[in-house]
C-alpha atoms as a PDB file:
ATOM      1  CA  UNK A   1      96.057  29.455 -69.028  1.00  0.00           C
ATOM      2  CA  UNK A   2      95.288  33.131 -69.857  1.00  0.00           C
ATOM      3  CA  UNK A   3      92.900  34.379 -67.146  1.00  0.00           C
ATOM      4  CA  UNK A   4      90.223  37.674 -67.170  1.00  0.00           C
ATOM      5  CA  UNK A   5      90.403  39.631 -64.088  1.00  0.00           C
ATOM      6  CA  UNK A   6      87.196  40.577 -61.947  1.00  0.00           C
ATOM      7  CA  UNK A   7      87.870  43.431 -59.294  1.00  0.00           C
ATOM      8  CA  UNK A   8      85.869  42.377 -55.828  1.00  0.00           C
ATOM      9  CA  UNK A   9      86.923  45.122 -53.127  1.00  0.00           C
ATOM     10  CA  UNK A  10      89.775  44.569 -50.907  1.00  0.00           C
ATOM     11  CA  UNK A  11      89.382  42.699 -48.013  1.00  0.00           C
ATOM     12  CA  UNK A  12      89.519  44.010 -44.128  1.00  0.00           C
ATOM     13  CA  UNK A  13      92.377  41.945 -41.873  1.00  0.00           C
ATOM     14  CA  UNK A  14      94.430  38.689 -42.316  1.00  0.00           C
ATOM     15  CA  UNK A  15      93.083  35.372 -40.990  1.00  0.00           C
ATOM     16  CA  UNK A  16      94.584  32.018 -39.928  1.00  0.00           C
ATOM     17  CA  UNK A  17      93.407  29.519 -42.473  1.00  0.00           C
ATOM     18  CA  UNK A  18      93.803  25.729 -43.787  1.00  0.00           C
ATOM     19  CA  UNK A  19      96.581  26.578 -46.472  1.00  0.00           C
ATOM     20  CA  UNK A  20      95.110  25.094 -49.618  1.00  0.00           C
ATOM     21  CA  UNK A  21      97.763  26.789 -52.562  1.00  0.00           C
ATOM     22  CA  UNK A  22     100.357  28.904 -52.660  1.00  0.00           C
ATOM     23  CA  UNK A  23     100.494  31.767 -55.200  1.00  0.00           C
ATOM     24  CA  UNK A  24     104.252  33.294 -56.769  1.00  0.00           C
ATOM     25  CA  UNK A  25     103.640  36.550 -58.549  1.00  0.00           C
ATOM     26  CA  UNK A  26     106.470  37.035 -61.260  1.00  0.00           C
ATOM     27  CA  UNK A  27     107.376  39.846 -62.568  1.00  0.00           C
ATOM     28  CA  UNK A  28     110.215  37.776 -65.299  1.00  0.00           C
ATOM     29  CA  UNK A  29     112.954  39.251 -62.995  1.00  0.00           C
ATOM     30  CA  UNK A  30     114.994  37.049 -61.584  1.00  0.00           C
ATOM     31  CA  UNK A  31     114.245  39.182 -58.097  1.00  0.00           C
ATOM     32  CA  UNK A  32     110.910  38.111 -58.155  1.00  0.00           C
ATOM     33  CA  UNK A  33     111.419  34.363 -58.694  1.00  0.00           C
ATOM     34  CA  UNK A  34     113.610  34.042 -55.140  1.00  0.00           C
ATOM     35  CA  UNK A  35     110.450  33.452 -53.932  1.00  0.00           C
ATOM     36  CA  UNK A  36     109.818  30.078 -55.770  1.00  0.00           C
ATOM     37  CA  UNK A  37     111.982  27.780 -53.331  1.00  0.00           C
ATOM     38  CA  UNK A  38     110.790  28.783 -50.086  1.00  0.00           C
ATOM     39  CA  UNK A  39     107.022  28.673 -51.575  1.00  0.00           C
ATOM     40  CA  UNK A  40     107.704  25.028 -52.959  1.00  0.00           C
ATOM     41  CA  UNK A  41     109.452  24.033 -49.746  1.00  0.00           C
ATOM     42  CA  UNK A  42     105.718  25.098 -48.158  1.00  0.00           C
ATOM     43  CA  UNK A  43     104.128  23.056 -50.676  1.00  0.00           C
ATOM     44  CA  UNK A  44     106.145  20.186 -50.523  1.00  0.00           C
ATOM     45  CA  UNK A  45     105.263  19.959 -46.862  1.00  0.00           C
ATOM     46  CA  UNK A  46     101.364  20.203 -47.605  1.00  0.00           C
ATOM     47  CA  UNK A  47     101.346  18.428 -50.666  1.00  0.00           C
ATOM     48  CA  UNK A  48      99.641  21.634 -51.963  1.00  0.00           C
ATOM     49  CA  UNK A  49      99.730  23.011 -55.677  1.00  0.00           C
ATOM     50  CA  UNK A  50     102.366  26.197 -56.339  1.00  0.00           C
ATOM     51  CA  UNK A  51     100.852  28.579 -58.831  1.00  0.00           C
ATOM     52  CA  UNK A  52     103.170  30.437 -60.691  1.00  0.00           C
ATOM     53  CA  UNK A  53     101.259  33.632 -61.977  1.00  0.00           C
ATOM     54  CA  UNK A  54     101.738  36.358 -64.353  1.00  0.00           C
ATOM     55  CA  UNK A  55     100.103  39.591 -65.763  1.00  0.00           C
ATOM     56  CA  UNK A  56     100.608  40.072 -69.226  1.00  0.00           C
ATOM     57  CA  UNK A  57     101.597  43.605 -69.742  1.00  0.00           C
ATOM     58  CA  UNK A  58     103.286  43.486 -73.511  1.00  0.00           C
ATOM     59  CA  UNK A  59     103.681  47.840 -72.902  1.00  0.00           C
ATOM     60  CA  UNK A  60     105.429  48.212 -69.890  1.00  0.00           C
ATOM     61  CA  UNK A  61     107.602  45.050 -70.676  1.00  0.00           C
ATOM     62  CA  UNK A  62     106.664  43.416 -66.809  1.00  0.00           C
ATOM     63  CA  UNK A  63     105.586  40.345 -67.236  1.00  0.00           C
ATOM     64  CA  UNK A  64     107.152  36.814 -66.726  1.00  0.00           C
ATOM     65  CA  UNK A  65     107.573  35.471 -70.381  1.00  0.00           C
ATOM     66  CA  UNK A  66     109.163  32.778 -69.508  1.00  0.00           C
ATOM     67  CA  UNK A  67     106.656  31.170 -66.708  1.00  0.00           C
ATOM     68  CA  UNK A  68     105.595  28.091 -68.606  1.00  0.00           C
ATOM     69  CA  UNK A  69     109.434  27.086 -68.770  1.00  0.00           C
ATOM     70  CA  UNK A  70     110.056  27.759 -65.498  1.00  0.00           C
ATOM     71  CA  UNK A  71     107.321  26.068 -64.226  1.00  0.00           C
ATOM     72  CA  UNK A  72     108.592  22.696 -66.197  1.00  0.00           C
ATOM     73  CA  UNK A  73     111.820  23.239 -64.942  1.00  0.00           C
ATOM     74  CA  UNK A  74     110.996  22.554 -61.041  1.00  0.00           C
ATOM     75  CA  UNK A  75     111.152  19.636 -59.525  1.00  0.00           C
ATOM     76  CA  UNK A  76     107.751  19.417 -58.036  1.00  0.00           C
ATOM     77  CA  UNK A  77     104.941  18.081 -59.777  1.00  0.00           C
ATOM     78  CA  UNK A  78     102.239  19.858 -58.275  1.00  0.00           C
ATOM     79  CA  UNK A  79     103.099  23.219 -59.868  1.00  0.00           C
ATOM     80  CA  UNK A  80     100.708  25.395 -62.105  1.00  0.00           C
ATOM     81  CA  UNK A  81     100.715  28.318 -64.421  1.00  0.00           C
ATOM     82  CA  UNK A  82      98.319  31.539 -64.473  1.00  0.00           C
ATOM     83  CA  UNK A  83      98.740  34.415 -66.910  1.00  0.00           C
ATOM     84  CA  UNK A  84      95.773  37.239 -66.356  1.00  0.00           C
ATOM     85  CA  UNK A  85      94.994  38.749 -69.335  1.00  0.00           C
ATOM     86  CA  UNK A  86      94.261  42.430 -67.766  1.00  0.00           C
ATOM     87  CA  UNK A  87      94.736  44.454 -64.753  1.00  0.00           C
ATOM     88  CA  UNK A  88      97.350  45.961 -62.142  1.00  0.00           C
ATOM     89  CA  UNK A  89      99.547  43.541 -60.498  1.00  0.00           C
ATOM     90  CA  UNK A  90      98.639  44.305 -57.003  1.00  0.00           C
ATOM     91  CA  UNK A  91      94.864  44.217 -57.360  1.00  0.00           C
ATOM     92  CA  UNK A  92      95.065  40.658 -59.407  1.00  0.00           C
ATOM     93  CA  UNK A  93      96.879  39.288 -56.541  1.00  0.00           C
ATOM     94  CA  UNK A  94      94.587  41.020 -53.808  1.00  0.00           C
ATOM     95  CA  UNK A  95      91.493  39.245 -55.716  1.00  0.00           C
ATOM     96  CA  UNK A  96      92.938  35.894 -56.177  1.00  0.00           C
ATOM     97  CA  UNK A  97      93.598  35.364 -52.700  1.00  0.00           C
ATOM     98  CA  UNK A  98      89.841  36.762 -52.042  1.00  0.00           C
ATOM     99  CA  UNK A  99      88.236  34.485 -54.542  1.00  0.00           C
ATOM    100  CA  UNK A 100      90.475  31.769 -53.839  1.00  0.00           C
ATOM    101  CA  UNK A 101      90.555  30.900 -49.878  1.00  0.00           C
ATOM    102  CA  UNK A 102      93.324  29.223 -48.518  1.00  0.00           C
ATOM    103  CA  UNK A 103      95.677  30.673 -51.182  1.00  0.00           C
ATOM    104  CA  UNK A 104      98.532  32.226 -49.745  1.00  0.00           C
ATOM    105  CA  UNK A 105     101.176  34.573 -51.716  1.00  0.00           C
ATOM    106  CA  UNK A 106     104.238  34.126 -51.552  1.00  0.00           C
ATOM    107  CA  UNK A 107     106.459  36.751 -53.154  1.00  0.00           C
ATOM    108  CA  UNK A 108     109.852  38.755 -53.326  1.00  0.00           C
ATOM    109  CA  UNK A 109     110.465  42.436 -53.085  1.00  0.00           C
ATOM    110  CA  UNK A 110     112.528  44.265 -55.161  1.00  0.00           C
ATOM    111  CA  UNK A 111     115.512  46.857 -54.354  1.00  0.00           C
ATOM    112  CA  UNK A 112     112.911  49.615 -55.244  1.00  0.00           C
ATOM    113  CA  UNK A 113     110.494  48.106 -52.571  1.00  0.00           C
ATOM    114  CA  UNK A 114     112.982  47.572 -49.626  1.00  0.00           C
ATOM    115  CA  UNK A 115     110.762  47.727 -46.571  1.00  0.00           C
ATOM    116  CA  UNK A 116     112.250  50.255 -44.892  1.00  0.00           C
ATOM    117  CA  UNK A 117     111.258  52.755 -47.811  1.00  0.00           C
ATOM    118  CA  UNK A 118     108.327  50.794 -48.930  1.00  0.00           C
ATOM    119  CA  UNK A 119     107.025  53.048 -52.584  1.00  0.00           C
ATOM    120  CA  UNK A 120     103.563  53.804 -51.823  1.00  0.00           C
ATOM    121  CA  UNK A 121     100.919  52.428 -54.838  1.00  0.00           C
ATOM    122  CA  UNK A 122     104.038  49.553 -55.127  1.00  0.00           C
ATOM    123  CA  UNK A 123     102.727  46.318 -55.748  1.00  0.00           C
ATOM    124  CA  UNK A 124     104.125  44.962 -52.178  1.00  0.00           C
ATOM    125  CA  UNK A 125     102.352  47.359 -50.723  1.00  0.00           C
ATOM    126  CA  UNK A 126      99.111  47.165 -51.922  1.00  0.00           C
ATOM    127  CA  UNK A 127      99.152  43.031 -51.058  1.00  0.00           C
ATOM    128  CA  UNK A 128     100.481  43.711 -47.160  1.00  0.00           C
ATOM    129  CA  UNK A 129      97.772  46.306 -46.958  1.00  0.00           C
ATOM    130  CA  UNK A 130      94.951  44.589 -47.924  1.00  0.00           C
ATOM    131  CA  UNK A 131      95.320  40.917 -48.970  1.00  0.00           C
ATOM    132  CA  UNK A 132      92.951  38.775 -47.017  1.00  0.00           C
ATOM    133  CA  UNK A 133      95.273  36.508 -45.526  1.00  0.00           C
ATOM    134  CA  UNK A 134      99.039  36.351 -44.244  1.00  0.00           C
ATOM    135  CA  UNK A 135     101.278  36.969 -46.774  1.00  0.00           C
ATOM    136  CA  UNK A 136     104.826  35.016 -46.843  1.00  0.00           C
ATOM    137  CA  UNK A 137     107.552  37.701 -47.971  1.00  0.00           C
ATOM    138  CA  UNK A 138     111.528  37.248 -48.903  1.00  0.00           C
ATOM    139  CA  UNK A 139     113.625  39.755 -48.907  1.00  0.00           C
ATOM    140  CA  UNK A 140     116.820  40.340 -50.467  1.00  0.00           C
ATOM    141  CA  UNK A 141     119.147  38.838 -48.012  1.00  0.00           C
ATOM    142  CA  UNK A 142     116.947  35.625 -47.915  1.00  0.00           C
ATOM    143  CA  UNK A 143     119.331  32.644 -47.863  1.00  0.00           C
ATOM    144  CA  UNK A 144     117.633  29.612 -49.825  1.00  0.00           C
ATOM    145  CA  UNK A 145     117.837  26.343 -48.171  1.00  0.00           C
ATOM    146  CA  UNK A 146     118.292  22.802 -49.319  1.00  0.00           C
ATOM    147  CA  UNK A 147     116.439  22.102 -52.293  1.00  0.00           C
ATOM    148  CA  UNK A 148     114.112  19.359 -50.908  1.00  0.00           C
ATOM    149  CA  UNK A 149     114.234  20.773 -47.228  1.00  0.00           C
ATOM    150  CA  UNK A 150     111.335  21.567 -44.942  1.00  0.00           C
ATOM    151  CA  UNK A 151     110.468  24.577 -42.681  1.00  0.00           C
ATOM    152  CA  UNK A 152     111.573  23.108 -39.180  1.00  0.00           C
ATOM    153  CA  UNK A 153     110.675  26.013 -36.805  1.00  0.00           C
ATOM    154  CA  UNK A 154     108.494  29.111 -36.976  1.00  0.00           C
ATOM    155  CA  UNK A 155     110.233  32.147 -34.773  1.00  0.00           C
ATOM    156  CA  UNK A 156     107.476  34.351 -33.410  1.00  0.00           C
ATOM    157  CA  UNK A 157     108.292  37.944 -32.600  1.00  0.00           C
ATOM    158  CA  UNK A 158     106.091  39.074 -30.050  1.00  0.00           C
ATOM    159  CA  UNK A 159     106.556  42.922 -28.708  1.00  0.00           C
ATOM    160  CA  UNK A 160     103.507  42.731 -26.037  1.00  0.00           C
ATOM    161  CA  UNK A 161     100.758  45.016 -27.797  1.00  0.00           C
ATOM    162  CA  UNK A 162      97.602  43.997 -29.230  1.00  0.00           C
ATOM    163  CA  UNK A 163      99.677  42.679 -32.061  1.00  0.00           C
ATOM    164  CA  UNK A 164     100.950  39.391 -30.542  1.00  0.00           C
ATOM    165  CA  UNK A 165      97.215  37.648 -30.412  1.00  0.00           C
ATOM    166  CA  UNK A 166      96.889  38.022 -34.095  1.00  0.00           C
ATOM    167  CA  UNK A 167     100.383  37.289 -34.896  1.00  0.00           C
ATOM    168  CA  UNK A 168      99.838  34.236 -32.028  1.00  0.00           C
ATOM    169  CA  UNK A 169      97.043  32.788 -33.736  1.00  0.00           C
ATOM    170  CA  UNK A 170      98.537  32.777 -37.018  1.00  0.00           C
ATOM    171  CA  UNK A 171     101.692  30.904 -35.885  1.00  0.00           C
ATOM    172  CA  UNK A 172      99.573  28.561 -34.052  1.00  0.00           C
ATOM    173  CA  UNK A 173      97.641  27.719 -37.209  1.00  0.00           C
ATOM    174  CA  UNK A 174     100.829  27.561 -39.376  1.00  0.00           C
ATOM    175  CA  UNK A 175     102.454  24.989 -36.564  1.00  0.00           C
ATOM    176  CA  UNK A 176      99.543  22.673 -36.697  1.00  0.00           C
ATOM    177  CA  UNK A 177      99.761  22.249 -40.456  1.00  0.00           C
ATOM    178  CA  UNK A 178     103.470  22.376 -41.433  1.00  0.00           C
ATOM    179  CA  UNK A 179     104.300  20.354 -38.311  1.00  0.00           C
ATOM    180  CA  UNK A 180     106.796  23.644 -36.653  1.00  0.00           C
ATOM    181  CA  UNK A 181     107.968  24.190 -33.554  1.00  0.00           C
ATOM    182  CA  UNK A 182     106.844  27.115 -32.480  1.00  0.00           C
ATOM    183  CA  UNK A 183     109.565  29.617 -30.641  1.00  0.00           C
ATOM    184  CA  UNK A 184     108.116  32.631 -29.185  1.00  0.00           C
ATOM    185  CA  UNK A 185     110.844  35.642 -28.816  1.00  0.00           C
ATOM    186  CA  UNK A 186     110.557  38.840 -27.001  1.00  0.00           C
ATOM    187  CA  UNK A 187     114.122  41.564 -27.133  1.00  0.00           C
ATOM    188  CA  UNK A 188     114.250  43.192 -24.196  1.00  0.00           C
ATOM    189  CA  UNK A 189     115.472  47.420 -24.933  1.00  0.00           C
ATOM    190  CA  UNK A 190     116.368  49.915 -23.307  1.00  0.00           C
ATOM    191  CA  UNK A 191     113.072  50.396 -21.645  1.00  0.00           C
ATOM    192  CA  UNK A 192     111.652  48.977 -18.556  1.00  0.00           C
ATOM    193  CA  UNK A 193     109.814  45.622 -18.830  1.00  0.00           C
ATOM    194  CA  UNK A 194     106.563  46.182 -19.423  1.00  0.00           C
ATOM    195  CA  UNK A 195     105.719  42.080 -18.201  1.00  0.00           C
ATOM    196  CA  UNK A 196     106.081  40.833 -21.426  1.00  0.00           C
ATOM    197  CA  UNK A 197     109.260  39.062 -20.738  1.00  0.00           C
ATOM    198  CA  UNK A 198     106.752  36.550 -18.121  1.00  0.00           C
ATOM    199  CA  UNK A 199     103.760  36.615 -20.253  1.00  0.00           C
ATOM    200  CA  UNK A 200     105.885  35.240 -23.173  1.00  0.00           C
ATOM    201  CA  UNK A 201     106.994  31.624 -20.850  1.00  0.00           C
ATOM    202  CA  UNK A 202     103.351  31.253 -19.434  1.00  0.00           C
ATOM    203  CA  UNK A 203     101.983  31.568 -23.673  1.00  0.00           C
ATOM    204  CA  UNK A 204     104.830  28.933 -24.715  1.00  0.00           C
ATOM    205  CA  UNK A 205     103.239  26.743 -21.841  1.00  0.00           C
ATOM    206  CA  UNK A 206      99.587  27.238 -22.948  1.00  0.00           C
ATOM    207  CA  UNK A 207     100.551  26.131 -26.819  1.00  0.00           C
ATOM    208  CA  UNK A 208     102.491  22.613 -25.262  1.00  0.00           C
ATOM    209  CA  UNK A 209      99.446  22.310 -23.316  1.00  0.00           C
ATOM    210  CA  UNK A 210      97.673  22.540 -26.517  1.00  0.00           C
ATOM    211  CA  UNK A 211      99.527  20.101 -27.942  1.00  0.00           C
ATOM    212  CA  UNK A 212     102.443  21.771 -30.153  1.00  0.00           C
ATOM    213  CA  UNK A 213     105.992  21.910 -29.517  1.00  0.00           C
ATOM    214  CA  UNK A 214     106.902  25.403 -28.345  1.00  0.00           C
ATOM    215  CA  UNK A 215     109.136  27.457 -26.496  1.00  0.00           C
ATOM    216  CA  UNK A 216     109.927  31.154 -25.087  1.00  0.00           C
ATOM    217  CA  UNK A 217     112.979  33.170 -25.866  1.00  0.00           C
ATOM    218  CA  UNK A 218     113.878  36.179 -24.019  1.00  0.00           C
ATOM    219  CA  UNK A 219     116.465  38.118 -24.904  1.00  0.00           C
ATOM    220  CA  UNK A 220     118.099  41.921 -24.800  1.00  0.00           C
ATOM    221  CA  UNK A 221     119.521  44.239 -27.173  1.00  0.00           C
ATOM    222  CA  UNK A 222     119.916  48.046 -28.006  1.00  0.00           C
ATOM    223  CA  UNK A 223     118.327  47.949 -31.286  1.00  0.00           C
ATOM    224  CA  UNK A 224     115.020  44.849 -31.196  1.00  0.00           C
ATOM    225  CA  UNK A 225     115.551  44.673 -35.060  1.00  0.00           C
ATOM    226  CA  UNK A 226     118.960  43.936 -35.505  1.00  0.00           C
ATOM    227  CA  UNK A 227     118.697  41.404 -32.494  1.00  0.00           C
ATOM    228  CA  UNK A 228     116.090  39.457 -34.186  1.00  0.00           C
ATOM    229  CA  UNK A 229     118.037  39.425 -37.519  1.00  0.00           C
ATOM    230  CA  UNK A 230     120.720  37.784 -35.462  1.00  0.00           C
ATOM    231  CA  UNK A 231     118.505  35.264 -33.866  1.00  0.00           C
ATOM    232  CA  UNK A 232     117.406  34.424 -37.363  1.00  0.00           C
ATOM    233  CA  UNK A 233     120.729  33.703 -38.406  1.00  0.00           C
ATOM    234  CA  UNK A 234     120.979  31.368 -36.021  1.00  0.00           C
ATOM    235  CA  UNK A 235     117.622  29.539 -37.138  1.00  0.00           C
ATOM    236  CA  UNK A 236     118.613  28.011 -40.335  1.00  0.00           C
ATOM    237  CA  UNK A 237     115.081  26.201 -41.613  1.00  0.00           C
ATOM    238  CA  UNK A 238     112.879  28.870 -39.884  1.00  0.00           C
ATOM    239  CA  UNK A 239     110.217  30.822 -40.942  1.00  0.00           C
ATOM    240  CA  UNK A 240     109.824  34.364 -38.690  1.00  0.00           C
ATOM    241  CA  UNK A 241     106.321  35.399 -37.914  1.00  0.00           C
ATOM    242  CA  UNK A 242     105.728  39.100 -37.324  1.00  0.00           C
ATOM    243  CA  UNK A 243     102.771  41.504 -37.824  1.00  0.00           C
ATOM    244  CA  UNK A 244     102.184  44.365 -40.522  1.00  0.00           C
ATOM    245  CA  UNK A 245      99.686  47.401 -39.586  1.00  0.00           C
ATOM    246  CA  UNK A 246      96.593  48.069 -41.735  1.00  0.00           C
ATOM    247  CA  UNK A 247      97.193  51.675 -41.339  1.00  0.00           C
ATOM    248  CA  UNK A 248      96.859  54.342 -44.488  1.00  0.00           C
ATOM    249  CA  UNK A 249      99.292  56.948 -44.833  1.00  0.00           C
ATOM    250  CA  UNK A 250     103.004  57.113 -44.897  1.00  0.00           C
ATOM    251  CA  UNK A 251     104.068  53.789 -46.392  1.00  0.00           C
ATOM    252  CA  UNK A 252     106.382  52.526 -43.786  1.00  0.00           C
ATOM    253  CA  UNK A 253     103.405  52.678 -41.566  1.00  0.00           C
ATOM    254  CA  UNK A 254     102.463  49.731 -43.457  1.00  0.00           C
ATOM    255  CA  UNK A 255     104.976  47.732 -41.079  1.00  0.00           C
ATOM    256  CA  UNK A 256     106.571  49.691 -38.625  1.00  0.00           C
ATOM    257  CA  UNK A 257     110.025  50.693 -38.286  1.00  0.00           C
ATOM    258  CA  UNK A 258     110.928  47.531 -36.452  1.00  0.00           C
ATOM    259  CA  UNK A 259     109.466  45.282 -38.799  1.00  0.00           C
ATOM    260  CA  UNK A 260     110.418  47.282 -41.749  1.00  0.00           C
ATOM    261  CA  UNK A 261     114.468  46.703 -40.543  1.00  0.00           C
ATOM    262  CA  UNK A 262     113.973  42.814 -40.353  1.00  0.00           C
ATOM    263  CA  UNK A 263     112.227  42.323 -43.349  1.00  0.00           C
ATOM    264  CA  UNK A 264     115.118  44.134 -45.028  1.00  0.00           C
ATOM    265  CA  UNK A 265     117.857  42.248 -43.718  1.00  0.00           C
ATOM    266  CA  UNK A 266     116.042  39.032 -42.744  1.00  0.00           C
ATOM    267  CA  UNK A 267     117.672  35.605 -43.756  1.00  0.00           C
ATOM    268  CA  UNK A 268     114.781  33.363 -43.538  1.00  0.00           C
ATOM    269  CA  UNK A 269     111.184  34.371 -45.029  1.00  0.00           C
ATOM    270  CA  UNK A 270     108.558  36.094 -43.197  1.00  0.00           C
ATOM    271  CA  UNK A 271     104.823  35.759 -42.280  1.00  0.00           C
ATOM    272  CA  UNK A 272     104.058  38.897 -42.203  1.00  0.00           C
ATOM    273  CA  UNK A 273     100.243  38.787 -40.769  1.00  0.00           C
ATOM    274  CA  UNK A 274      98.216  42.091 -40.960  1.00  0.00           C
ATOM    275  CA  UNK A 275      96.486  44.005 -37.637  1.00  0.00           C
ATOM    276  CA  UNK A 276      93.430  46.601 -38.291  1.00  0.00           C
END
């Protein structure tokens, strides 16, 4: 299907929503299409269509030419095809998800993109910054699962700022609909304990009270990033949730230097939900 493209303004912070498709941007590297398992694996859960989308860009050469084959080639029968006739990559994606609510991208970075060096006016960038909804992101030590396996868990990295109610709500949201168990994890630095580590017990409480299946993991280490990859490891069948800024300016700022380590060297995808 060869789509126009409409620009409508970029949207102002990510909410928690009934997931109702989820969209793959390729590129036609095979980079980009590492995030086609862990989007059908959300789908397959839902019983939600995967769109596979494309923008056609014959002079730069960056556009999936391939898409309708790959699209027959999954096992999944719920799986669609978009190729947009005109536009940048970033802004398409931006406006689908604003037109289209419930859709939620799912989509690989490339070595160029690496979060810890995110390139400002890069097309990961401009979706983290200002697509209207959490954005699932894999990154380029993600380890696919089984084939026909389901998310099991959702690990939620809570620091204790403002952040952890948005990032809170969207795991709760997520948990309800894909069935997770929630774990909510705090890493203890250096630093004194600002009272996080007992808020964290009494907010896995509230959610079993609520009716999901949750629990609170506390735990130390010099550097929180690396200590959270680690925990990952351990999570085979997770999803992590963690929270981007909405800030302008340098483009790490985009997620923070803690974030920006674990999205690099993350096993497992990530929600990555945004905070004005």
């Amino acid at each position: 299907m060869l789509r126009g493209f409409q620009w409508r303004g970029h949207g102002t912070a990510a909410q928690p929503s009934t997931i109702r498709q989820l969209l793959v941007p390729l590129d036609g590297s095979q980079e980009a299409a590492r995030a086609i398992e862990p989007a059908l694996r959300i789908a397959r859960s839902l019983q939600i269509p995967v769109e596979l989308m494309t923008v056609h860009d014959p002079v730069h050469g960056k556009w999936a030419q391939d898409i309708d084959e790959t699209a027959a080639g999954l096992s999944y029968e719920h799986v669609e095809v978009a190729v947009v006739g005109a536009g940048w990559a970033g802004d398409v994606i931006v406006n689908a998800v604003a037109e289209h609510p419930g859709t939620v991208v799912c989509m690989a970075t490339h070595n160029r993109d690496r979060f810890s060096r995110l390139v400002a006016g890069s097309v990961t960038e401009h979706v983290l910054r200002y697509a209207e909804a959490p954005v699932v992101m894999v990154g380029p030590r993600y380890l696919p699962g089984e084939a026909e396996g389901l998310f099991e868990r959702a690990v939620v990295c809570c620091d204790g700022g403002h952040r952890d109610e948005v990032t809170l709500a969207a795991a709760e949201s997520w948990a309800r609909q894909l069935k997770l168990e929630l774990e909510l994890v705090h890493v203890l630095g250096g630093g004194a304990d600002d009272g996080t580590a007992a808020r964290i017990p009494d907010e896995a409480v509230r959610l079993e009270e609520n009716g999901l299946a949750a629990r609170a993991t506390v735990t130390t280490g010099a550097d929180p990033a690396e200590r959270l990859i680690e925990l990952f490891a351990q999570r085979p069948g997770s999803l992590a949730v963690l929270a981007s800024h909405a800030r302008v300016g340098l483009p790490r700022i985009v997620l923070g230097s803690v974030s920006s380590k674990v999205l690099e060297a993350s096993p497992v995808p990530l929600l990555l939900t945004r905070v004005p």
